[in-house]
PDB file of N, CA and C in Angstrom:
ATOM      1  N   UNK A   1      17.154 -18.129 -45.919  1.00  0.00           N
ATOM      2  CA  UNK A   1      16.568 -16.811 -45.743  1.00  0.00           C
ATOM      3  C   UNK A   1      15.204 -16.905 -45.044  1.00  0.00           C
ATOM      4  N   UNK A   2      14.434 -18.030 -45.856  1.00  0.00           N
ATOM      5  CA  UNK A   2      13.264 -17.990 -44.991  1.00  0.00           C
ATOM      6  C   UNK A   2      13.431 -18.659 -43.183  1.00  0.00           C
ATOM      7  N   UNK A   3      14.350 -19.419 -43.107  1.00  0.00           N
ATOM      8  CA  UNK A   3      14.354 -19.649 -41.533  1.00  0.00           C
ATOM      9  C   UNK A   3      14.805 -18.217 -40.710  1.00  0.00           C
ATOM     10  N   UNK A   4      15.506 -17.340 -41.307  1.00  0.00           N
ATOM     11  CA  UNK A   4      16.031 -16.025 -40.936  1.00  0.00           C
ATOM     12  C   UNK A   4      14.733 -15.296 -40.186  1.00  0.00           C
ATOM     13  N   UNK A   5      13.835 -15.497 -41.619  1.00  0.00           N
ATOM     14  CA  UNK A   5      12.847 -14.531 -41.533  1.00  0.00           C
ATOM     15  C   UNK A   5      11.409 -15.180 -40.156  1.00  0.00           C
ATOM     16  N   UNK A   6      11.746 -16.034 -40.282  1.00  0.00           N
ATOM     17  CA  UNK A   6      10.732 -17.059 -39.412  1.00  0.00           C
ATOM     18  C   UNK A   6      11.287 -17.018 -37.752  1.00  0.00           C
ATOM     19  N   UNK A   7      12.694 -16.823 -37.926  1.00  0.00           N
ATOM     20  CA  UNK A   7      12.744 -16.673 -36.429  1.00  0.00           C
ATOM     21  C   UNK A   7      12.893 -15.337 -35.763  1.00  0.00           C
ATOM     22  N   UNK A   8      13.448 -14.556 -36.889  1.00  0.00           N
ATOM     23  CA  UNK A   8      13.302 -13.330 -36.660  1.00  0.00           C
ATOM     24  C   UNK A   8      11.376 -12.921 -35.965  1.00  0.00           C
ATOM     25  N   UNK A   9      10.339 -13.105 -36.825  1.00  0.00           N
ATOM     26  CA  UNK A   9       9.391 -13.428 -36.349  1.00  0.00           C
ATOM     27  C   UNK A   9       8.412 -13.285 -34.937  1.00  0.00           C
ATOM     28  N   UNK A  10       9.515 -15.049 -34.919  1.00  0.00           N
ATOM     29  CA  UNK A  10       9.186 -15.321 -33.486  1.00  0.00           C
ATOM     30  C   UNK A  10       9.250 -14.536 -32.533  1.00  0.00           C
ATOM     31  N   UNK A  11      10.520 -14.087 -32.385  1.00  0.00           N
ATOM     32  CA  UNK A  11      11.737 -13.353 -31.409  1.00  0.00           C
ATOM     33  C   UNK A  11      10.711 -11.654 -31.608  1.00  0.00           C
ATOM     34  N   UNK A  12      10.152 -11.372 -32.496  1.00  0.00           N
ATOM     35  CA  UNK A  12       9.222 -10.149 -32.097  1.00  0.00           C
ATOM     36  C   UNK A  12       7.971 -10.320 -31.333  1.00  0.00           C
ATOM     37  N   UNK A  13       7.566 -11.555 -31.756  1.00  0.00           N
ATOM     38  CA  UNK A  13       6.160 -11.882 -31.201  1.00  0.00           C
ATOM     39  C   UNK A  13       6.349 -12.301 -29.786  1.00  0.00           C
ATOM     40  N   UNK A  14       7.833 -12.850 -29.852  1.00  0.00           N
ATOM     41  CA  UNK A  14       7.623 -13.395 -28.022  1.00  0.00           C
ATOM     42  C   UNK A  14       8.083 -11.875 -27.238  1.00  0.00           C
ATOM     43  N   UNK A  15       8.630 -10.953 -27.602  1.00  0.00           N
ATOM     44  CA  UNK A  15       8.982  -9.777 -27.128  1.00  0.00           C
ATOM     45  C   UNK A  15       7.874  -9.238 -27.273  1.00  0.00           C
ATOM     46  N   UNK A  16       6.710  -8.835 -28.401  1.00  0.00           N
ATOM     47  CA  UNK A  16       5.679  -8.181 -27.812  1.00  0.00           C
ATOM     48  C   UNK A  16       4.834  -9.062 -26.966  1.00  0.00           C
ATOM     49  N   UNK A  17       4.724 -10.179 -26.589  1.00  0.00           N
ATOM     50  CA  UNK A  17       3.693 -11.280 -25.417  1.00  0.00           C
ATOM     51  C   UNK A  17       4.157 -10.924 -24.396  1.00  0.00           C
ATOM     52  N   UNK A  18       5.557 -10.658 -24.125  1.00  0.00           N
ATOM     53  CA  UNK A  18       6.403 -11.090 -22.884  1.00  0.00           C
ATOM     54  C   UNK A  18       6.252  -9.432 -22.416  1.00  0.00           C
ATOM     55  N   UNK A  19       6.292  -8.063 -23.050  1.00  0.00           N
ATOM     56  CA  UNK A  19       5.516  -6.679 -22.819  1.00  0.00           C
ATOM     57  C   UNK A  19       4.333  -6.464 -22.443  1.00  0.00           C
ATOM     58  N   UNK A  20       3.396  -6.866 -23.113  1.00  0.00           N
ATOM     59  CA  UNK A  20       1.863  -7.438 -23.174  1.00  0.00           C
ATOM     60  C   UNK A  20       1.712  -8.240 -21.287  1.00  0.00           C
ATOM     61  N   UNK A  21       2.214  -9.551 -21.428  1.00  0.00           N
ATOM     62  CA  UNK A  21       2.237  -9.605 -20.101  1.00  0.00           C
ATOM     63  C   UNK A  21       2.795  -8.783 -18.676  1.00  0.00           C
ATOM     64  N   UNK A  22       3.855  -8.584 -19.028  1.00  0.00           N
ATOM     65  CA  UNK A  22       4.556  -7.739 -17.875  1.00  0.00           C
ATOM     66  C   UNK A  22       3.383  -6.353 -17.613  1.00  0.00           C
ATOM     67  N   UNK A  23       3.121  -5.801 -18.461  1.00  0.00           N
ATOM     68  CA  UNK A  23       2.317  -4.840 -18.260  1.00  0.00           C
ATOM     69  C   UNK A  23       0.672  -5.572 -17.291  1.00  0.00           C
ATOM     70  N   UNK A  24       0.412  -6.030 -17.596  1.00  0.00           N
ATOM     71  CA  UNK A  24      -0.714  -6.872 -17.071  1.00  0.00           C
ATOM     72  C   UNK A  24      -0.467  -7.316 -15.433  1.00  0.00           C
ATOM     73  N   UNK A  25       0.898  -7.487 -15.279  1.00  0.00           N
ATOM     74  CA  UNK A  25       1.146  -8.198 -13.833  1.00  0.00           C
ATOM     75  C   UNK A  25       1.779  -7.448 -13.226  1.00  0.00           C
ATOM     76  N   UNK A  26       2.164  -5.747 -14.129  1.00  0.00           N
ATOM     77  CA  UNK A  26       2.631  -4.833 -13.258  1.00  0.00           C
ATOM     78  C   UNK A  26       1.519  -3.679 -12.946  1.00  0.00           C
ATOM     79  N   UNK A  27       0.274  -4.162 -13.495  1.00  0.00           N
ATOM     80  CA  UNK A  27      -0.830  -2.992 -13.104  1.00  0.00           C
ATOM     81  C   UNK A  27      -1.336  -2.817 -12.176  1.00  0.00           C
ATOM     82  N   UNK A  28      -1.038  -3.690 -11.019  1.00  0.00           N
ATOM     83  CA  UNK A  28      -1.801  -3.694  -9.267  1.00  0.00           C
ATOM     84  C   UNK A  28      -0.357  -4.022  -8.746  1.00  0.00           C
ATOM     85  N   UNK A  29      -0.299  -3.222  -8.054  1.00  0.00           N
ATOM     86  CA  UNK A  29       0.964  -3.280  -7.605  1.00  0.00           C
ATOM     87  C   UNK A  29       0.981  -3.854  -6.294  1.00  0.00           C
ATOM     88  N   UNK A  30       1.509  -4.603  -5.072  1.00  0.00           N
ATOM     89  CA  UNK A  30       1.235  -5.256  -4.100  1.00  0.00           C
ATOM     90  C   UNK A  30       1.579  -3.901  -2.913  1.00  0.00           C
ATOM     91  N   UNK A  31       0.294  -3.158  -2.678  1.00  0.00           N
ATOM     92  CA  UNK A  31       0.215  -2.434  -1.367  1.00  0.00           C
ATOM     93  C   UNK A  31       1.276  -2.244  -0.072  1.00  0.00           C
ATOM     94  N   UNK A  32       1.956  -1.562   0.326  1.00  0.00           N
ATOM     95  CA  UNK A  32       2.530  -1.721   1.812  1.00  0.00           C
ATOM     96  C   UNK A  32       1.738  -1.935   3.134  1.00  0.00           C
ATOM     97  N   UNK A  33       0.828  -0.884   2.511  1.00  0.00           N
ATOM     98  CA  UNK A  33       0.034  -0.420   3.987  1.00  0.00           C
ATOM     99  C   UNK A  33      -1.386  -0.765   2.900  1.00  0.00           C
ATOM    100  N   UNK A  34      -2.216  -1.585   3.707  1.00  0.00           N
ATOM    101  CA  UNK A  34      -3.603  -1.641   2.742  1.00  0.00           C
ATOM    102  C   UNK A  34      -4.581   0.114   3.586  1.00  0.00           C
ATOM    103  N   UNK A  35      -5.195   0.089   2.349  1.00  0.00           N
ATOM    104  CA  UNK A  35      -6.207   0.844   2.862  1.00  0.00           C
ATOM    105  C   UNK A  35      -7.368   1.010   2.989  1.00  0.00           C
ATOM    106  N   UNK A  36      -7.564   1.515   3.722  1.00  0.00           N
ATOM    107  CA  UNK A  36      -9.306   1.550   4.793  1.00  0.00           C
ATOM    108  C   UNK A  36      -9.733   2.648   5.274  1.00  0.00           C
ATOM    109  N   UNK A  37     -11.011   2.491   4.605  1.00  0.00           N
ATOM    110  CA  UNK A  37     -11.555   3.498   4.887  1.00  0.00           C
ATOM    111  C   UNK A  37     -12.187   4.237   5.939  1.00  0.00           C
ATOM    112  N   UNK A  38     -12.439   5.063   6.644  1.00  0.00           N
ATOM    113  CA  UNK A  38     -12.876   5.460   8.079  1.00  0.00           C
ATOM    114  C   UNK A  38     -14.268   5.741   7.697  1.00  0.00           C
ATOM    115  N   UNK A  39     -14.912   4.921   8.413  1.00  0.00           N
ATOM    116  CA  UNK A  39     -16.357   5.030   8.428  1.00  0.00           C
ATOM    117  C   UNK A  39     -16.884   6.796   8.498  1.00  0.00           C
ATOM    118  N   UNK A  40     -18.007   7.232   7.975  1.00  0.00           N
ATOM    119  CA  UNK A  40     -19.090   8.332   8.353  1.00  0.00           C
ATOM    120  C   UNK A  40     -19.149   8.332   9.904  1.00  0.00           C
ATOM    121  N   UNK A  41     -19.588   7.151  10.571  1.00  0.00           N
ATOM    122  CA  UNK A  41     -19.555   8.162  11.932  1.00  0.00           C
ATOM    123  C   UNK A  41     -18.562   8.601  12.626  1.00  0.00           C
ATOM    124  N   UNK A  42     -17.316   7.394  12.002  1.00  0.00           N
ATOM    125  CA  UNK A  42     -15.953   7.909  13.247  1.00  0.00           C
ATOM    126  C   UNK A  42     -15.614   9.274  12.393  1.00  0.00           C
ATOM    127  N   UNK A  43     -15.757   9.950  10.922  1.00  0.00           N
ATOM    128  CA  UNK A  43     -15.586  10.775  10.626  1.00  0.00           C
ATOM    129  C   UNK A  43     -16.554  12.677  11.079  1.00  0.00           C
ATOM    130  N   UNK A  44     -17.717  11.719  11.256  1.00  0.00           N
ATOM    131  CA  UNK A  44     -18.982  13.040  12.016  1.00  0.00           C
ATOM    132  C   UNK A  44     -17.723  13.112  13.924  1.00  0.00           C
ATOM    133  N   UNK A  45     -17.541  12.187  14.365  1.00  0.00           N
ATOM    134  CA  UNK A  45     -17.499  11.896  15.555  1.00  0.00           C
ATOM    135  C   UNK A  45     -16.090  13.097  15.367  1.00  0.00           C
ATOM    136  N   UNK A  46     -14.855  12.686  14.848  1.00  0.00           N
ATOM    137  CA  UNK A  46     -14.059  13.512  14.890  1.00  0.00           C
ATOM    138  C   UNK A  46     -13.660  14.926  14.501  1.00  0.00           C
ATOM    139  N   UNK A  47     -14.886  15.163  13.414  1.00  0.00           N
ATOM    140  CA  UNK A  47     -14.680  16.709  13.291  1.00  0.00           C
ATOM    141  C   UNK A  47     -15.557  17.327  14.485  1.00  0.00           C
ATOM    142  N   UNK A  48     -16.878  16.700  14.917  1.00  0.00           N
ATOM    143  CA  UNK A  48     -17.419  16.926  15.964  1.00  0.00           C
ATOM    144  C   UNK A  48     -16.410  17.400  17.176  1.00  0.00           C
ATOM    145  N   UNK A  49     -15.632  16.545  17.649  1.00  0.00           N
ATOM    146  CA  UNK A  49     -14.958  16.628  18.836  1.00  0.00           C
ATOM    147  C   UNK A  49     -13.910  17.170  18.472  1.00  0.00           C
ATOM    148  N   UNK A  50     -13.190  18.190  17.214  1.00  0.00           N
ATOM    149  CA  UNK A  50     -12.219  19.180  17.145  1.00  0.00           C
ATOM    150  C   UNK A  50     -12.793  20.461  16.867  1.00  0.00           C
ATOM    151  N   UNK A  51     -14.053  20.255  17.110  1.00  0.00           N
ATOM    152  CA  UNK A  51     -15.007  21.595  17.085  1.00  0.00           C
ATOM    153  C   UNK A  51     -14.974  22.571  15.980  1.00  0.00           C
ATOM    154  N   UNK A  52     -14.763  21.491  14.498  1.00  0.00           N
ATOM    155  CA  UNK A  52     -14.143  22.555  13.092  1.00  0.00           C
ATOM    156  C   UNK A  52     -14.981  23.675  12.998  1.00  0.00           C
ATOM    157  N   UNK A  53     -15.097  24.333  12.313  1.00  0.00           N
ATOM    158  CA  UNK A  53     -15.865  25.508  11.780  1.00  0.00           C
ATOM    159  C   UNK A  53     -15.548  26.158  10.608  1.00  0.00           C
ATOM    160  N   UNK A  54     -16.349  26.961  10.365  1.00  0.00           N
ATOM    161  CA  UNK A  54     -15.848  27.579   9.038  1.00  0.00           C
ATOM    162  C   UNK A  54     -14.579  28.953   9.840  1.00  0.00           C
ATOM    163  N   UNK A  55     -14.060  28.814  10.246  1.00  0.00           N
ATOM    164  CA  UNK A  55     -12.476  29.626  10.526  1.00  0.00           C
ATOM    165  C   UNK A  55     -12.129  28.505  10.830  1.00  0.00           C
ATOM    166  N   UNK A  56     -11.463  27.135  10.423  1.00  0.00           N
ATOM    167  CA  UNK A  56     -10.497  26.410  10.146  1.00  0.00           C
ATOM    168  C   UNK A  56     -10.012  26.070   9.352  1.00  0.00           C
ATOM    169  N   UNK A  57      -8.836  25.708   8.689  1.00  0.00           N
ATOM    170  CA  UNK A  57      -8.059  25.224   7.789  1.00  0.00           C
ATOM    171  C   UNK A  57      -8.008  24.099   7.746  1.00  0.00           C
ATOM    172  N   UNK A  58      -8.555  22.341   7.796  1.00  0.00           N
ATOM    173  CA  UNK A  58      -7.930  21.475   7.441  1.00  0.00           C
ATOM    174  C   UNK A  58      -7.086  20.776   6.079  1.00  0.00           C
ATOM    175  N   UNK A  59      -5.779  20.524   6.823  1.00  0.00           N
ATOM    176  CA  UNK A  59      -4.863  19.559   5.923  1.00  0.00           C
ATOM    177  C   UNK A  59      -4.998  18.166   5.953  1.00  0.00           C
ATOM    178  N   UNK A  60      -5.209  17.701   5.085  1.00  0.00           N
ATOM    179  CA  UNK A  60      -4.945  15.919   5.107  1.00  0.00           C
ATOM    180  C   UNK A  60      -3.881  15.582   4.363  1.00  0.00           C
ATOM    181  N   UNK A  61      -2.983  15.177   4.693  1.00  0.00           N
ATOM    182  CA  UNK A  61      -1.686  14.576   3.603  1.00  0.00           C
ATOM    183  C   UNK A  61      -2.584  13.117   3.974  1.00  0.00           C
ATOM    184  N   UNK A  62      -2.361  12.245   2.286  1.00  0.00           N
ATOM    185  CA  UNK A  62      -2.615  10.662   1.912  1.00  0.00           C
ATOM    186  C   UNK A  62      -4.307  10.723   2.579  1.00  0.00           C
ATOM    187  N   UNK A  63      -5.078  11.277   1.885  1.00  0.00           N
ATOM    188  CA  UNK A  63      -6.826  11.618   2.087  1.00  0.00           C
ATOM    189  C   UNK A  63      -7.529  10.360   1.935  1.00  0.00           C
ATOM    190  N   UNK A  64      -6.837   9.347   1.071  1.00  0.00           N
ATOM    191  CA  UNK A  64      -7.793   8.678   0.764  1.00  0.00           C
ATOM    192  C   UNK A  64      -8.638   8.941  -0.145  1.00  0.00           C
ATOM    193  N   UNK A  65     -10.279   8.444   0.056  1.00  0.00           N
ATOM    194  CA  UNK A  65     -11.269   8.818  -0.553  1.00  0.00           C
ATOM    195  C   UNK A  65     -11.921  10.241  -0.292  1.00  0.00           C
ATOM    196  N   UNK A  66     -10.979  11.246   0.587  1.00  0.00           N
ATOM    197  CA  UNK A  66     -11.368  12.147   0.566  1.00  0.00           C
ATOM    198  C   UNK A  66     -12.393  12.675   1.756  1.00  0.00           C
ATOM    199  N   UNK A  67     -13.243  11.820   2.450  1.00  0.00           N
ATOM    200  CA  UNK A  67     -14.486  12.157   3.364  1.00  0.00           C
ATOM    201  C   UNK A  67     -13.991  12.826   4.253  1.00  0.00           C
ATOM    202  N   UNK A  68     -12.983  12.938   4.852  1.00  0.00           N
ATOM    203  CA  UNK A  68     -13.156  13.791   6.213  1.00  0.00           C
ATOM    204  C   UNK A  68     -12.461  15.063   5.892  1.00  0.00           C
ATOM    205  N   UNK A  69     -12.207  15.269   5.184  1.00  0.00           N
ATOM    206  CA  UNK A  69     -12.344  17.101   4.315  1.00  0.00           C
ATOM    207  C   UNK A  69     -13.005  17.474   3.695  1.00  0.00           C
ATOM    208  N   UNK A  70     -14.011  16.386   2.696  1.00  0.00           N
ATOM    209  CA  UNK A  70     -15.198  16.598   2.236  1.00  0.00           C
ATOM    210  C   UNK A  70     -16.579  17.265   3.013  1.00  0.00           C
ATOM    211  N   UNK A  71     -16.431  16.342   3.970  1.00  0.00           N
ATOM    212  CA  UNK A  71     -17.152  16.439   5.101  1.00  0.00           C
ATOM    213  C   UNK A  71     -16.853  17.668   5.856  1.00  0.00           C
ATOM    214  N   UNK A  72     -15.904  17.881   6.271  1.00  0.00           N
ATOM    215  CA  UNK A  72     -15.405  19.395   6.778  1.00  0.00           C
ATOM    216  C   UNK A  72     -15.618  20.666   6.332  1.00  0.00           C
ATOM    217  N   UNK A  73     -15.167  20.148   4.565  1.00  0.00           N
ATOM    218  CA  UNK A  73     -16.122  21.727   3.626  1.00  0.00           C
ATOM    219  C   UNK A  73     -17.604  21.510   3.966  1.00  0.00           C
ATOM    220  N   UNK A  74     -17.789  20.619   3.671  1.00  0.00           N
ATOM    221  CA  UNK A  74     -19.449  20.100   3.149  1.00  0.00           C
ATOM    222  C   UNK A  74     -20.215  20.713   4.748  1.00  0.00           C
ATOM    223  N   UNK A  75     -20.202  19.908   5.831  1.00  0.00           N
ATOM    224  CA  UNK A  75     -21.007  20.289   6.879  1.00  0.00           C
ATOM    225  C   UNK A  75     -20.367  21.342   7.772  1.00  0.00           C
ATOM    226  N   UNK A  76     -19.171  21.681   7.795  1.00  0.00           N
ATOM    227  CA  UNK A  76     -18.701  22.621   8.678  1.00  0.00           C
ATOM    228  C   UNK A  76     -18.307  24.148   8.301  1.00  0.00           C
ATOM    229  N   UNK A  77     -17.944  24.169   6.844  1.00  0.00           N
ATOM    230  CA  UNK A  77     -17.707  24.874   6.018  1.00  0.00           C
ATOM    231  C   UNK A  77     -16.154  25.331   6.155  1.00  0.00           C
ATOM    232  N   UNK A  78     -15.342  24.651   6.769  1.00  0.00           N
ATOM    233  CA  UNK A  78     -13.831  24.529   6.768  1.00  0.00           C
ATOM    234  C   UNK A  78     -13.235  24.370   5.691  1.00  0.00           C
ATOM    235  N   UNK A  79     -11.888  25.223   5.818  1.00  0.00           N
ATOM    236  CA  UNK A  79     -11.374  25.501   3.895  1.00  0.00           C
ATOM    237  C   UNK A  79     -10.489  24.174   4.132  1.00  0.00           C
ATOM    238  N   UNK A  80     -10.487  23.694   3.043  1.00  0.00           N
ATOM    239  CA  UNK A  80      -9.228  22.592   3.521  1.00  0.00           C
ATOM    240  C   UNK A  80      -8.422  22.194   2.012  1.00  0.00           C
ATOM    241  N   UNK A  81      -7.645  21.381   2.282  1.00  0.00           N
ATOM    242  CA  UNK A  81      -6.998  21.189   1.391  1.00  0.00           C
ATOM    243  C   UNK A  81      -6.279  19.728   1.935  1.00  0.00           C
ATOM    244  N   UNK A  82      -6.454  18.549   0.477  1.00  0.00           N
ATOM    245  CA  UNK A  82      -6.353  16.774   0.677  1.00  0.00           C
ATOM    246  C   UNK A  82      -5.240  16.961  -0.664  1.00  0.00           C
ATOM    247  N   UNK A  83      -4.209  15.796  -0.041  1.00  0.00           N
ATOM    248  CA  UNK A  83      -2.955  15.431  -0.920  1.00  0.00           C
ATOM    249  C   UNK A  83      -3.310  13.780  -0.803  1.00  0.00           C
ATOM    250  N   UNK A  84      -3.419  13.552  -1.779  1.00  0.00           N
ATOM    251  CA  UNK A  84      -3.448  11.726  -1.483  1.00  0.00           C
ATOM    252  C   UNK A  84      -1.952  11.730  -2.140  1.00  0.00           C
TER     253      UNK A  84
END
């Protein structure tokens, strides 16, 4: 009975380690496309040269960190709307 109980045991403890790990080596997942960020000026540079304003709408599908719609409300006053 007691070897029952002893391997029984085991067989939980290596099932919660072997959870425990998997979770750990499934928390960063390996990227397709890495991502990068677009600098402040190429972002001034391009709302600059689409001449935004506050009567534009920008969309960003996959935003990122967000700056070049941030930037669009923020200095141009363009309504926009970011889907990462």
């Amino acid at each position: 009975m007691r070897a029952i109980r002893n391997s029984l045991c085991t067989l939980v403890l290596t099932l919660f380690a072997s959870a425990a790990f998997a979770q750990t080596t499934t928390a960063t997942p390996k990227l397709d496309v890495p991502y990068v960020p677009t600098p402040q000026k190429v972002v001034d540079a391009m709302l600059k040269l689409a001449n935004v304003s506050d009567k534009d709408v920008l969309y960003d599908l996959g935003c990122g960190d967000g700056r070049i719609v941030i930037t669009a409300a923020k200095e141009h006053g363009a309504t926009v709307l970011a889907l990462t």
